[in-house]
PDB file of N, CA and C in Angstrom:
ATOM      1  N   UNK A   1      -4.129  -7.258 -21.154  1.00  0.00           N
ATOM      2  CA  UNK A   1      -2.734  -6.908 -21.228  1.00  0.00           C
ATOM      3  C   UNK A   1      -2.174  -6.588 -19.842  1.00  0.00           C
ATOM      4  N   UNK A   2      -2.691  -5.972 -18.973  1.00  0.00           N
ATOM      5  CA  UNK A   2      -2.396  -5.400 -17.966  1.00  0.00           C
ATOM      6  C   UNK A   2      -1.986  -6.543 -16.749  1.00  0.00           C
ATOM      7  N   UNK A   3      -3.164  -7.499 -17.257  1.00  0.00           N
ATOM      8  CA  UNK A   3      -3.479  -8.711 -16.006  1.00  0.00           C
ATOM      9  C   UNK A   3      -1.966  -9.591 -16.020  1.00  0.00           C
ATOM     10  N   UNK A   4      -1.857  -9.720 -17.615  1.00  0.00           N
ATOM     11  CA  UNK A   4      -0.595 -10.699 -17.909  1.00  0.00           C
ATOM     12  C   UNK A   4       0.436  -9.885 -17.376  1.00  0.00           C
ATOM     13  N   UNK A   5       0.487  -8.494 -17.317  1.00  0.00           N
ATOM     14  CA  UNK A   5       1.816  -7.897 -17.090  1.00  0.00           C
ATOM     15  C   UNK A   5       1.972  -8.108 -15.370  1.00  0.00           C
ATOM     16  N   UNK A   6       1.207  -8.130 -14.590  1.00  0.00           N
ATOM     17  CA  UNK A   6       1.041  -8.115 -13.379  1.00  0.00           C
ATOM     18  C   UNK A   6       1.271  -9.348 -12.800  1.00  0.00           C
ATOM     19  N   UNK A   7       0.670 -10.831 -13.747  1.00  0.00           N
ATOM     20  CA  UNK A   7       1.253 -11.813 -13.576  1.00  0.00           C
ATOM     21  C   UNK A   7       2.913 -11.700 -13.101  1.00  0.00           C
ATOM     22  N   UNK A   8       3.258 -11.305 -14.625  1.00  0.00           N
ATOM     23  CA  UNK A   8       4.200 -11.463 -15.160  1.00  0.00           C
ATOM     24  C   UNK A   8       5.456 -10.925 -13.766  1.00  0.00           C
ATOM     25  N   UNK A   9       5.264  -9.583 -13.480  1.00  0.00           N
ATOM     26  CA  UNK A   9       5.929  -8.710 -12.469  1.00  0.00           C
ATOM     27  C   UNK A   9       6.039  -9.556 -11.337  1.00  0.00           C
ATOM     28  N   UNK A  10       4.786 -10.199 -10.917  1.00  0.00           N
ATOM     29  CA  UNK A  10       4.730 -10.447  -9.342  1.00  0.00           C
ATOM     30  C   UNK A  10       5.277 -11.834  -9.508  1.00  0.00           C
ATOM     31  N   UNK A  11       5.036 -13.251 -10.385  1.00  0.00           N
ATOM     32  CA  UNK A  11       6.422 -14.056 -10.756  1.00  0.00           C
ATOM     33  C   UNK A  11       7.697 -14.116 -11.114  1.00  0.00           C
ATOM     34  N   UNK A  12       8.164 -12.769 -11.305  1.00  0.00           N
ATOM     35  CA  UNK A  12       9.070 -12.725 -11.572  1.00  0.00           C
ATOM     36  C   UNK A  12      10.256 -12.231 -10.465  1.00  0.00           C
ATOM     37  N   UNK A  13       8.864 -11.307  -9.273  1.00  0.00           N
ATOM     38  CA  UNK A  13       9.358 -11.293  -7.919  1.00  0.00           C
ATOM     39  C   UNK A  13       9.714 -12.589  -6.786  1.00  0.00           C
ATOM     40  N   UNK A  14       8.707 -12.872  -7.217  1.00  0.00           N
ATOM     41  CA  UNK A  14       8.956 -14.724  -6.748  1.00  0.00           C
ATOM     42  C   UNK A  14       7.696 -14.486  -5.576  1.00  0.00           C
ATOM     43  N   UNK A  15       6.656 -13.885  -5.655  1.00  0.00           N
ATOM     44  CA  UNK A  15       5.545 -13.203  -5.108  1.00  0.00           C
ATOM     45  C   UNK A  15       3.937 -14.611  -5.410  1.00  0.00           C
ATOM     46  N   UNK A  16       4.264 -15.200  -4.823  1.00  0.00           N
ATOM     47  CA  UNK A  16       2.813 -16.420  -4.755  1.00  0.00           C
ATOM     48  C   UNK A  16       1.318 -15.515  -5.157  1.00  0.00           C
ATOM     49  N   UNK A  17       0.547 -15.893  -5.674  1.00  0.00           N
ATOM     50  CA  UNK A  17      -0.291 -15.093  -6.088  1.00  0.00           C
ATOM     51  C   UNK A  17      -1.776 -15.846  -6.522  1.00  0.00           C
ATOM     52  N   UNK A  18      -3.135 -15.727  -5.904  1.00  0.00           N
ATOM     53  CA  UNK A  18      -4.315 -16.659  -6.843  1.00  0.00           C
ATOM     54  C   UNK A  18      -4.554 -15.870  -8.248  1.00  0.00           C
ATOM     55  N   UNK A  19      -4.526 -16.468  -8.823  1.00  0.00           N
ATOM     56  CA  UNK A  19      -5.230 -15.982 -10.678  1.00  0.00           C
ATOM     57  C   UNK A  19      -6.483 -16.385 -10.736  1.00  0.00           C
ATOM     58  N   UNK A  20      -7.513 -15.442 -10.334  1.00  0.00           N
ATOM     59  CA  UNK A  20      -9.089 -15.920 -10.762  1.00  0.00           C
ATOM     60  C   UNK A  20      -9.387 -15.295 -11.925  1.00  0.00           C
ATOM     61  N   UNK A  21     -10.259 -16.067 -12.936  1.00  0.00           N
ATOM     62  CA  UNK A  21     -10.439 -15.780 -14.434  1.00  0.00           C
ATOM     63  C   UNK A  21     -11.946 -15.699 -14.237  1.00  0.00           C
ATOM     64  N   UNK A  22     -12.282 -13.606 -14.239  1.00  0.00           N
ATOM     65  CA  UNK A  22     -13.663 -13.681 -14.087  1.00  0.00           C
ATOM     66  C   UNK A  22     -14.744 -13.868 -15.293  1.00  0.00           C
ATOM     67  N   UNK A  23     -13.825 -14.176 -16.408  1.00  0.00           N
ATOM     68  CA  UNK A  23     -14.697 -14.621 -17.253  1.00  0.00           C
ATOM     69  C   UNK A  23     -15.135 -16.250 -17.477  1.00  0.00           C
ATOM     70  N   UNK A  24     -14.671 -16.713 -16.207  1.00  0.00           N
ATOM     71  CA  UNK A  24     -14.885 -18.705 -16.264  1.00  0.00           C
ATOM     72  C   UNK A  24     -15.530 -18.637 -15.020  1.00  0.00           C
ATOM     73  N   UNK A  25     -15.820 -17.957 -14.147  1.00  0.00           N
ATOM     74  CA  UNK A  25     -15.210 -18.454 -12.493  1.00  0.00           C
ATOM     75  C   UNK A  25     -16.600 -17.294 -12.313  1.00  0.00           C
ATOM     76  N   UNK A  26     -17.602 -17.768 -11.981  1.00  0.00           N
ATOM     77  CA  UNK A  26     -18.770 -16.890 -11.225  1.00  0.00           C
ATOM     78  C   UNK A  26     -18.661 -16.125 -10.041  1.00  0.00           C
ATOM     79  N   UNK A  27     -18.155 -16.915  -9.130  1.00  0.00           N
ATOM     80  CA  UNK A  27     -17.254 -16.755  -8.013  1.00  0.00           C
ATOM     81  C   UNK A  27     -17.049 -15.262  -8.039  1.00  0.00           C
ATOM     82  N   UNK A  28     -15.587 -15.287  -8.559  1.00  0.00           N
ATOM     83  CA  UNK A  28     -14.450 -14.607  -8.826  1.00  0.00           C
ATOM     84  C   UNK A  28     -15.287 -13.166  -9.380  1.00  0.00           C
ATOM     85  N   UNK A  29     -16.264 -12.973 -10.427  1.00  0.00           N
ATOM     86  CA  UNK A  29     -16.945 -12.100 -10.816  1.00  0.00           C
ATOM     87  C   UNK A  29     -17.651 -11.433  -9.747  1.00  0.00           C
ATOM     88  N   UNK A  30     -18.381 -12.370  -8.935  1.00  0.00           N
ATOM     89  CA  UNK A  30     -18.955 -11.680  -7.579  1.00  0.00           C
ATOM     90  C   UNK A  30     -18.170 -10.951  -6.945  1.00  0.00           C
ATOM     91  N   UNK A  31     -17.495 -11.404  -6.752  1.00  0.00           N
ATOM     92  CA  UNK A  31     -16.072 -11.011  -5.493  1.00  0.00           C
ATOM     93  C   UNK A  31     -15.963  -9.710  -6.250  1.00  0.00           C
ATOM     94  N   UNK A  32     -15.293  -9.632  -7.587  1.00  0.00           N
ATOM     95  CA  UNK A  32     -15.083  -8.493  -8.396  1.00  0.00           C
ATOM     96  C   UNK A  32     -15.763  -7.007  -8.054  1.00  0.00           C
ATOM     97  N   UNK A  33     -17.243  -7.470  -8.617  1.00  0.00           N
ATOM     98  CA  UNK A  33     -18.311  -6.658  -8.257  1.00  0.00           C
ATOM     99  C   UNK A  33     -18.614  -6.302  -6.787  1.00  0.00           C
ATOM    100  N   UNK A  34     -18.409  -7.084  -6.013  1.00  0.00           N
ATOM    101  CA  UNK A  34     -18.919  -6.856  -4.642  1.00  0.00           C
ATOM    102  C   UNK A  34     -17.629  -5.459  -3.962  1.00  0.00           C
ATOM    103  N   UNK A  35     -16.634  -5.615  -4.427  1.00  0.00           N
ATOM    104  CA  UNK A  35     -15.348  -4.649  -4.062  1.00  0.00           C
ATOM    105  C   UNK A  35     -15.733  -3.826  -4.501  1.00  0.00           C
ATOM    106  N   UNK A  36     -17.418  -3.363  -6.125  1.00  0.00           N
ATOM    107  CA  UNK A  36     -17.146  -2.215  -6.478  1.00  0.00           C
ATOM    108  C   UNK A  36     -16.567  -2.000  -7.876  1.00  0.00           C
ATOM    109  N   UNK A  37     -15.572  -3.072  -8.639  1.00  0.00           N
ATOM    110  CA  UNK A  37     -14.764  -3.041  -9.744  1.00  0.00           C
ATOM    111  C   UNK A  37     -15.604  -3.833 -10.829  1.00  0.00           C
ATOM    112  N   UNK A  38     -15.703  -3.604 -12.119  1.00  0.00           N
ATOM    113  CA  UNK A  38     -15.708  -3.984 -13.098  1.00  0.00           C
ATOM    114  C   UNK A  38     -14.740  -4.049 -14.251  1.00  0.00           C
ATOM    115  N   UNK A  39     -13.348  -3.669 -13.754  1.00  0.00           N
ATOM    116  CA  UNK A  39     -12.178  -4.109 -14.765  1.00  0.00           C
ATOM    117  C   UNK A  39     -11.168  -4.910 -13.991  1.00  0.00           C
ATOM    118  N   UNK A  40     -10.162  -5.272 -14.472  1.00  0.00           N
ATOM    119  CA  UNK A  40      -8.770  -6.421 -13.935  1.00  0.00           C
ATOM    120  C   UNK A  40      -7.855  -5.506 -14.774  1.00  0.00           C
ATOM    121  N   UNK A  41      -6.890  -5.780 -14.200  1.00  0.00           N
ATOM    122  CA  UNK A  41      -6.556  -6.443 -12.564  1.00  0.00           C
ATOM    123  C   UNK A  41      -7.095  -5.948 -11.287  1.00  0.00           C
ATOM    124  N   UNK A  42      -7.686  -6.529 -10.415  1.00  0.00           N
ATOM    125  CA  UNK A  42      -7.647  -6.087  -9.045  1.00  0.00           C
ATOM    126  C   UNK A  42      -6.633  -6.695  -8.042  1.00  0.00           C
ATOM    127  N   UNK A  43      -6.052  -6.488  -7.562  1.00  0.00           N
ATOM    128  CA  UNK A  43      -4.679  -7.188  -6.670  1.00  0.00           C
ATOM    129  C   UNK A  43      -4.770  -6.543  -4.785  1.00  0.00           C
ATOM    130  N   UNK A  44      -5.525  -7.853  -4.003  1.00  0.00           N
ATOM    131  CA  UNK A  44      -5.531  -7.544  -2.963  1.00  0.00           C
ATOM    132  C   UNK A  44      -4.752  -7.521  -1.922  1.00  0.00           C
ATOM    133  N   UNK A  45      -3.886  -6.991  -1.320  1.00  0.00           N
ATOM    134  CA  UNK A  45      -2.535  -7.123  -0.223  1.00  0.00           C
ATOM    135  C   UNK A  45      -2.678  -6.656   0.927  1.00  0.00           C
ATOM    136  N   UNK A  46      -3.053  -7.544   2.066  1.00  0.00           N
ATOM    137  CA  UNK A  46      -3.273  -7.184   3.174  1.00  0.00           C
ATOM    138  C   UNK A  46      -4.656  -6.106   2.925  1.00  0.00           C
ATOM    139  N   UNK A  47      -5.374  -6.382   2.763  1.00  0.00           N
ATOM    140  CA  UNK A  47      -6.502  -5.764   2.664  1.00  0.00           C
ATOM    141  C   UNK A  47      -6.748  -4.496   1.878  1.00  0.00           C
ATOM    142  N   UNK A  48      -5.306  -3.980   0.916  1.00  0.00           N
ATOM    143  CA  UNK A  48      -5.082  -2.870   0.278  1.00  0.00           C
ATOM    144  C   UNK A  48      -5.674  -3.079  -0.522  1.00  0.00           C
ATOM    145  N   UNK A  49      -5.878  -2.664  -2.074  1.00  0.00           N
ATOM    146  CA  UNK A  49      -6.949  -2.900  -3.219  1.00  0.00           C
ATOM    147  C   UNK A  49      -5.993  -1.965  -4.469  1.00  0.00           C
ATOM    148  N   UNK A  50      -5.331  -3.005  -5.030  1.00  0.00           N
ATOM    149  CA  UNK A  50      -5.033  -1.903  -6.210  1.00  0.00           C
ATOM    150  C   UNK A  50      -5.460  -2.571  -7.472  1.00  0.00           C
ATOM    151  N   UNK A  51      -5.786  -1.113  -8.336  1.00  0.00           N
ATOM    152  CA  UNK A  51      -6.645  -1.564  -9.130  1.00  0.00           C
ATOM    153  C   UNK A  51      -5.719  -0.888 -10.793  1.00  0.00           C
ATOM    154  N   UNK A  52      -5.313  -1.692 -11.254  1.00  0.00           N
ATOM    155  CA  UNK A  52      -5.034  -2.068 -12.380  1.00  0.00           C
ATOM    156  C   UNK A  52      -3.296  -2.410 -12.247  1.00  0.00           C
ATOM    157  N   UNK A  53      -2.478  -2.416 -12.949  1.00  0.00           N
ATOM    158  CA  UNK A  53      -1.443  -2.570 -12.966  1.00  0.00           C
ATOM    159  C   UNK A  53      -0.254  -1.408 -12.386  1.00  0.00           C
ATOM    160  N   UNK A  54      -0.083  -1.448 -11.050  1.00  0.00           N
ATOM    161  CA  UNK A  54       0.862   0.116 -10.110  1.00  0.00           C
ATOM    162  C   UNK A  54       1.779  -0.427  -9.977  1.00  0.00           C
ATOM    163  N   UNK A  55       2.830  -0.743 -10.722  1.00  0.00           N
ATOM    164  CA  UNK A  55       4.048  -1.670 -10.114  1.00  0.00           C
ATOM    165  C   UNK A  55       4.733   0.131  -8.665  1.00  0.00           C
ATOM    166  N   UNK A  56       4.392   0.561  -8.484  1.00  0.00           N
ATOM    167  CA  UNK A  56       4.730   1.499  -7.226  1.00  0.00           C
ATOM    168  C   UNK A  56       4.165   0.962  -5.833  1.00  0.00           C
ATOM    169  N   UNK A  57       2.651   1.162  -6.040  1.00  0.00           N
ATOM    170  CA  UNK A  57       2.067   0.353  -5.091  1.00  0.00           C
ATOM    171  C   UNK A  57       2.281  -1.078  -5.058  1.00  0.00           C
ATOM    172  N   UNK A  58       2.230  -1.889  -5.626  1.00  0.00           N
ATOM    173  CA  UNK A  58       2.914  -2.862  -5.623  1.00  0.00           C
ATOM    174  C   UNK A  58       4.098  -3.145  -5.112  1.00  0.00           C
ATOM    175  N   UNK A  59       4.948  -2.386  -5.373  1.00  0.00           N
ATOM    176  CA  UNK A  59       6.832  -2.579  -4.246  1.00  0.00           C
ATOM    177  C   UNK A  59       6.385  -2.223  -3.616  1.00  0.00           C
ATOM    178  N   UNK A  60       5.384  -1.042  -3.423  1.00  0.00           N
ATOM    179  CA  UNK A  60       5.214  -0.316  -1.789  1.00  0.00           C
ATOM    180  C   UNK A  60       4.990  -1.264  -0.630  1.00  0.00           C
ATOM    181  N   UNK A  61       3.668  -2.365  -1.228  1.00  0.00           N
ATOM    182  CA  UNK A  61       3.075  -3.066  -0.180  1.00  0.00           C
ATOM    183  C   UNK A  61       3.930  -4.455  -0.488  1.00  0.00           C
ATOM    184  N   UNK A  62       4.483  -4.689  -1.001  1.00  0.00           N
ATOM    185  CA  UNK A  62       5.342  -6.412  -0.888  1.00  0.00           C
ATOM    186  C   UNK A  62       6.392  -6.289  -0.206  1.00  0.00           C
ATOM    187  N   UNK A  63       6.713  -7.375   0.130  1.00  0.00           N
ATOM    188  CA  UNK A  63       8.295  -7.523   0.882  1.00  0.00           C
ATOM    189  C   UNK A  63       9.326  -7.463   0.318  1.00  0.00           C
ATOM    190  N   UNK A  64      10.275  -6.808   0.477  1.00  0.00           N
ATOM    191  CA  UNK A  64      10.898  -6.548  -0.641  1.00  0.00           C
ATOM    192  C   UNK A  64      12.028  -7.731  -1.215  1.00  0.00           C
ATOM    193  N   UNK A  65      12.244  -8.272  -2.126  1.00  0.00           N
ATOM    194  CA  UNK A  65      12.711  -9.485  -2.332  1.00  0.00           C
ATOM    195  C   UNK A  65      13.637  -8.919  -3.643  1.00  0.00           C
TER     196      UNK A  65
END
């Protein structure tokens, strides 16, 4: 729920974004784990790390559009 809402927010900002699906994508699961996280959303910005859905942090760190 959270992941779609975050989609949802950051397209609707007009905010470009990768969608890795760590339940298809081995990859993407590593990466997950290697940061430390075992839930989604994780959303990386400029090297910031927020972890689940902050639409605060989120305006904080985007440009504002």
């Amino acid at each position: 729920m959270f992941c779609t809402s975050a989609k949802e927010y950051l397209s609707r900002k007009g905010i470009a974004f990768e969608d890795k699906d760590v339940t298809r994508d081995q990859a993407a699961l590593k990466e997950l784990q290697d940061l430390g996280y075992m839930t989604t959303p994780v959303i990386k910005i400029d090297g910031e790390v927020i972890v689940g859905f902050d639409r605060k942090r989120l305006d904080a760190l985007l440009p504002n559009l």
